[in-house]
Protein backbone atom coordinates (compact mmCIF):
# COMPACT_ATOMS: atom_id res chain seq x y z
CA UNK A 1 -36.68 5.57 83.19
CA UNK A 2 -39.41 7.60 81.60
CA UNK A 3 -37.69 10.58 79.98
CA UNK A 4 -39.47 14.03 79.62
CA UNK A 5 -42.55 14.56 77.16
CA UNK A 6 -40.79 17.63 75.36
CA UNK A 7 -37.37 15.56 74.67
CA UNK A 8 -36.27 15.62 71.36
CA UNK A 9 -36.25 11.83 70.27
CA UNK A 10 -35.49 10.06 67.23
CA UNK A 11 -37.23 6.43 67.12
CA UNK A 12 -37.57 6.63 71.06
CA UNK A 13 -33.55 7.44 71.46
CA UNK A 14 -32.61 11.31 72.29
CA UNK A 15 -31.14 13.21 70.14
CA UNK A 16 -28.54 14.15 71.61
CA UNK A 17 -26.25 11.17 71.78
CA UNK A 18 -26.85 11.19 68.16
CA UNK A 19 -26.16 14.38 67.02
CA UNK A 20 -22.85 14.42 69.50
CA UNK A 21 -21.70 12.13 66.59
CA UNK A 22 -22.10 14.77 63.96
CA UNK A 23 -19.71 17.05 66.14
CA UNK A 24 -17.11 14.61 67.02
CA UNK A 25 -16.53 12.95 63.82
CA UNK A 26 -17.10 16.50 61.12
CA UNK A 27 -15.14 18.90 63.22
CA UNK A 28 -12.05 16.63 63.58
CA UNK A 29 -12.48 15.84 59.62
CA UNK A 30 -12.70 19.60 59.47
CA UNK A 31 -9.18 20.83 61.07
CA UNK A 32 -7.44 18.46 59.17
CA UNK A 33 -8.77 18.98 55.96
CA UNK A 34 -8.26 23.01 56.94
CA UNK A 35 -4.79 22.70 58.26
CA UNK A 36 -4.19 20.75 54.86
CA UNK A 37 -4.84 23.35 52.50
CA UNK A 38 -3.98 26.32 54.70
CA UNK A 39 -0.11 24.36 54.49
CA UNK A 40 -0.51 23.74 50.85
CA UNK A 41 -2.28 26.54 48.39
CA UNK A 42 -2.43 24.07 45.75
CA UNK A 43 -4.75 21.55 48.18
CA UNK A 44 -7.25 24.43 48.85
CA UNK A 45 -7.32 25.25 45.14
CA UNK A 46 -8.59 22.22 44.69
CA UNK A 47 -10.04 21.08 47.74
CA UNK A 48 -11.03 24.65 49.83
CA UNK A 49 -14.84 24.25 48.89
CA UNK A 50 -15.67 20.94 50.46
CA UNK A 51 -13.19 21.68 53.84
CA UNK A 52 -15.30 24.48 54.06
CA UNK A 53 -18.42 22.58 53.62
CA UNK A 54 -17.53 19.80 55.75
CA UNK A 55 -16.38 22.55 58.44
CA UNK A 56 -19.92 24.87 57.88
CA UNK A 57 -21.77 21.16 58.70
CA UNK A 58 -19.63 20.65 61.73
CA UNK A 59 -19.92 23.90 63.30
CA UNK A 60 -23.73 23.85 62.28
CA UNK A 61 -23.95 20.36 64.54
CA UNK A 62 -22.41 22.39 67.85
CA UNK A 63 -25.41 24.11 68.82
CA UNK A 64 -27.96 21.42 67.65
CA UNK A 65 -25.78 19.06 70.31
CA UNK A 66 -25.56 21.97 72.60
CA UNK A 67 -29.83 21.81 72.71
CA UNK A 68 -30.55 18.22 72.58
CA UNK A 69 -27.97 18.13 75.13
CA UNK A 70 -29.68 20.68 77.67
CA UNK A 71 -32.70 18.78 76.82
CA UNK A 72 -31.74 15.70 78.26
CA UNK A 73 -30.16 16.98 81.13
CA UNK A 74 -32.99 18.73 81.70
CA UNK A 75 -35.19 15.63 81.50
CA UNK A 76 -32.77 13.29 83.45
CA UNK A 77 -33.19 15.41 86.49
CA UNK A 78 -29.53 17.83 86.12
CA UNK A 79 -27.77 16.78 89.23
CA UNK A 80 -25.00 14.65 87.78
CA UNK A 81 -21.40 16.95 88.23
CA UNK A 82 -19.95 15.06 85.37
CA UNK A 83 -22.62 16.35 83.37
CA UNK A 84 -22.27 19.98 84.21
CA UNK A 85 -18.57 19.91 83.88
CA UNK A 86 -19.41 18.82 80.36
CA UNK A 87 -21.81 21.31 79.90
CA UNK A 88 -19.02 23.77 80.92
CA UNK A 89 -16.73 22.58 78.33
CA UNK A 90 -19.29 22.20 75.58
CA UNK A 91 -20.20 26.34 75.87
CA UNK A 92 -16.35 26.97 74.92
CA UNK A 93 -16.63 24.84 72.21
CA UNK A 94 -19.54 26.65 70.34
CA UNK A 95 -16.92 30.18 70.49
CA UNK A 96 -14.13 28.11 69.48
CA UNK A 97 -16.08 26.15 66.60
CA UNK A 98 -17.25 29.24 65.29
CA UNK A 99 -13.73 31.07 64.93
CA UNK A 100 -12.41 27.91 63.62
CA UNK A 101 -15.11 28.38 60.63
CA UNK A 102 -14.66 31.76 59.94
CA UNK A 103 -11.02 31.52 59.54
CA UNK A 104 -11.82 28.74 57.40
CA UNK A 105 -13.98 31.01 55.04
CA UNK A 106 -11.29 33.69 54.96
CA UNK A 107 -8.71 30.96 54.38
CA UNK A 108 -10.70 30.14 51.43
CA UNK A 109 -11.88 33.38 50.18
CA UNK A 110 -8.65 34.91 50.74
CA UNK A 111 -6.32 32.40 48.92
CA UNK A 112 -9.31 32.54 45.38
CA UNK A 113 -9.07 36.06 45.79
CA UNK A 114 -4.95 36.17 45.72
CA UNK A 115 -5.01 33.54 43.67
CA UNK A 116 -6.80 35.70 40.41
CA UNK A 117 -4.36 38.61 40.85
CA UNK A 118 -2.33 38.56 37.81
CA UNK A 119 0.47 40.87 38.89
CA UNK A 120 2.19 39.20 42.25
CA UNK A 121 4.11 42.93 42.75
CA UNK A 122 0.82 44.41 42.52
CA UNK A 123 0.01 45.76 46.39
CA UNK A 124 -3.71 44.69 46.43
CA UNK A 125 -2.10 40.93 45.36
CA UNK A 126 0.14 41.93 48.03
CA UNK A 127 -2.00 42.20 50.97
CA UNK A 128 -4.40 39.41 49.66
CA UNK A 129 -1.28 37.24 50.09
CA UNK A 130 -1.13 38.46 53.67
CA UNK A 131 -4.43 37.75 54.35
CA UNK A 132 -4.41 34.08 53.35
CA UNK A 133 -1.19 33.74 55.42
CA UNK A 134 -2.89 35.50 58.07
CA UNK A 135 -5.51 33.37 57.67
CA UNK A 136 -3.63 30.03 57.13
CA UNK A 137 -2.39 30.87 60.73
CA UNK A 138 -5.48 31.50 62.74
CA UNK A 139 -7.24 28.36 60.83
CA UNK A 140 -4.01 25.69 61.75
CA UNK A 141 -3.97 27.39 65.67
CA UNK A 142 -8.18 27.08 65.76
CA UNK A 143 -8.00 23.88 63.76
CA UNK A 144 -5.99 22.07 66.85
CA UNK A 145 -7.54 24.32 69.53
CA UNK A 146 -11.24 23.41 68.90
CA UNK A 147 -10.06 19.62 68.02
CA UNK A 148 -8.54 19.62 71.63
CA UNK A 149 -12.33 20.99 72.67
CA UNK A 150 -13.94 18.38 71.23
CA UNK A 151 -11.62 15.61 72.22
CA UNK A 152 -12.24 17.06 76.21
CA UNK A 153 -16.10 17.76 75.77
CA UNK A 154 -16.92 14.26 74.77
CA UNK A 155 -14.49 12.13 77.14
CA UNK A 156 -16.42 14.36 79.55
CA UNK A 157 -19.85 13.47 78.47
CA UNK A 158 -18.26 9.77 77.69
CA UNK A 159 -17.19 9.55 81.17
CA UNK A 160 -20.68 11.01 82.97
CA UNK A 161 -22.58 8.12 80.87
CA UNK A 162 -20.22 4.80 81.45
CA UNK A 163 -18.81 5.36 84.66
CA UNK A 164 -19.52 2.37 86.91
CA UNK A 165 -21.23 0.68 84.46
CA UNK A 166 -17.72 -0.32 82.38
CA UNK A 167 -15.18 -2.50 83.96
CA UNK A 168 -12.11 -0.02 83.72
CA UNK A 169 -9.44 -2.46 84.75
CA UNK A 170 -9.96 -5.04 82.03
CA UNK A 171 -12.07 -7.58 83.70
């Protein structure tokens, strides 16, 4: 099959099935890492800067997969329904990814911000704590939400690509 001239390729493969990779293996990394140190201050003392680097790179691979993808559906012709059902899932995944790394960065700038208040009975400590808490919240809920996202956006583009072409009932 000769694929479209404008299709993003990488050494003669799309980019898309590459770049999917980015997604499902960083933003899984991501919500655990996040749901780790929003459960245990001490973690995202140490540990809050790379989550939320790891999460940035993640959330920065949604919309790069999001292109190549309509790219190659565009160049493979667009009438598979598999495909569009994954399309459909992959355009709540973008909202979702991007809540997930906000509350991240308030997670993290939250708890360094609480974390230099000297006085604890102080109310601006005060309602720093609440933030982070706040915060710690949101990330855990978004941290398993956009997980569960990415977990039904690629069995979905999974499925669309190997069905009929993998024996499903071991032989």
């Amino acid at each position: 099959m000769v694929l479209a001239q404008d299709l993003t390729t990488v050494d003669g493969l799309p980019l898309h099935p590459l770049v999917v990779h980015a997604v499902v293996v960083l933003l899984p990394l991501a919500a655990v890492g996040a749901t780790l140190i929003a459960l245990r201050p001490a973690w995202r003392r140490r540990f809050g800067w790379p989550v939320l680097a790891v999460t940035v790179l993640g959330v920065a691979s949604v919309p790069m997969a999001a292109f190549s993808g309509n790219q190659l559906n565009a160049a493979m012709g667009g009438a598979n329904p598999l495909i569009a059902e994954h399309s459909a899932l992959a355009s709540v995944l973008l909202p979702l990814a991007i809540g997930f790394g906000v509350a991240v960065l308030v997670l993290v700038f939250a708890g360094r911000v609480s974390d230099r208040e000297p006085d604890p009975t102080d109310s601006r400590a005060r309602v720093w704590r609440l933030v982070s808490v706040a915060a710690a919240v949101l990330t855990v809920a978004l941290a398993v939400g956009t997980t569960v996202q990415v977990v039904r956006t690629g069995h979905t583009g999974s499925t669309a690509v190997w069905e009929g072409r993998v024996p499903t009932n071991g032989g």
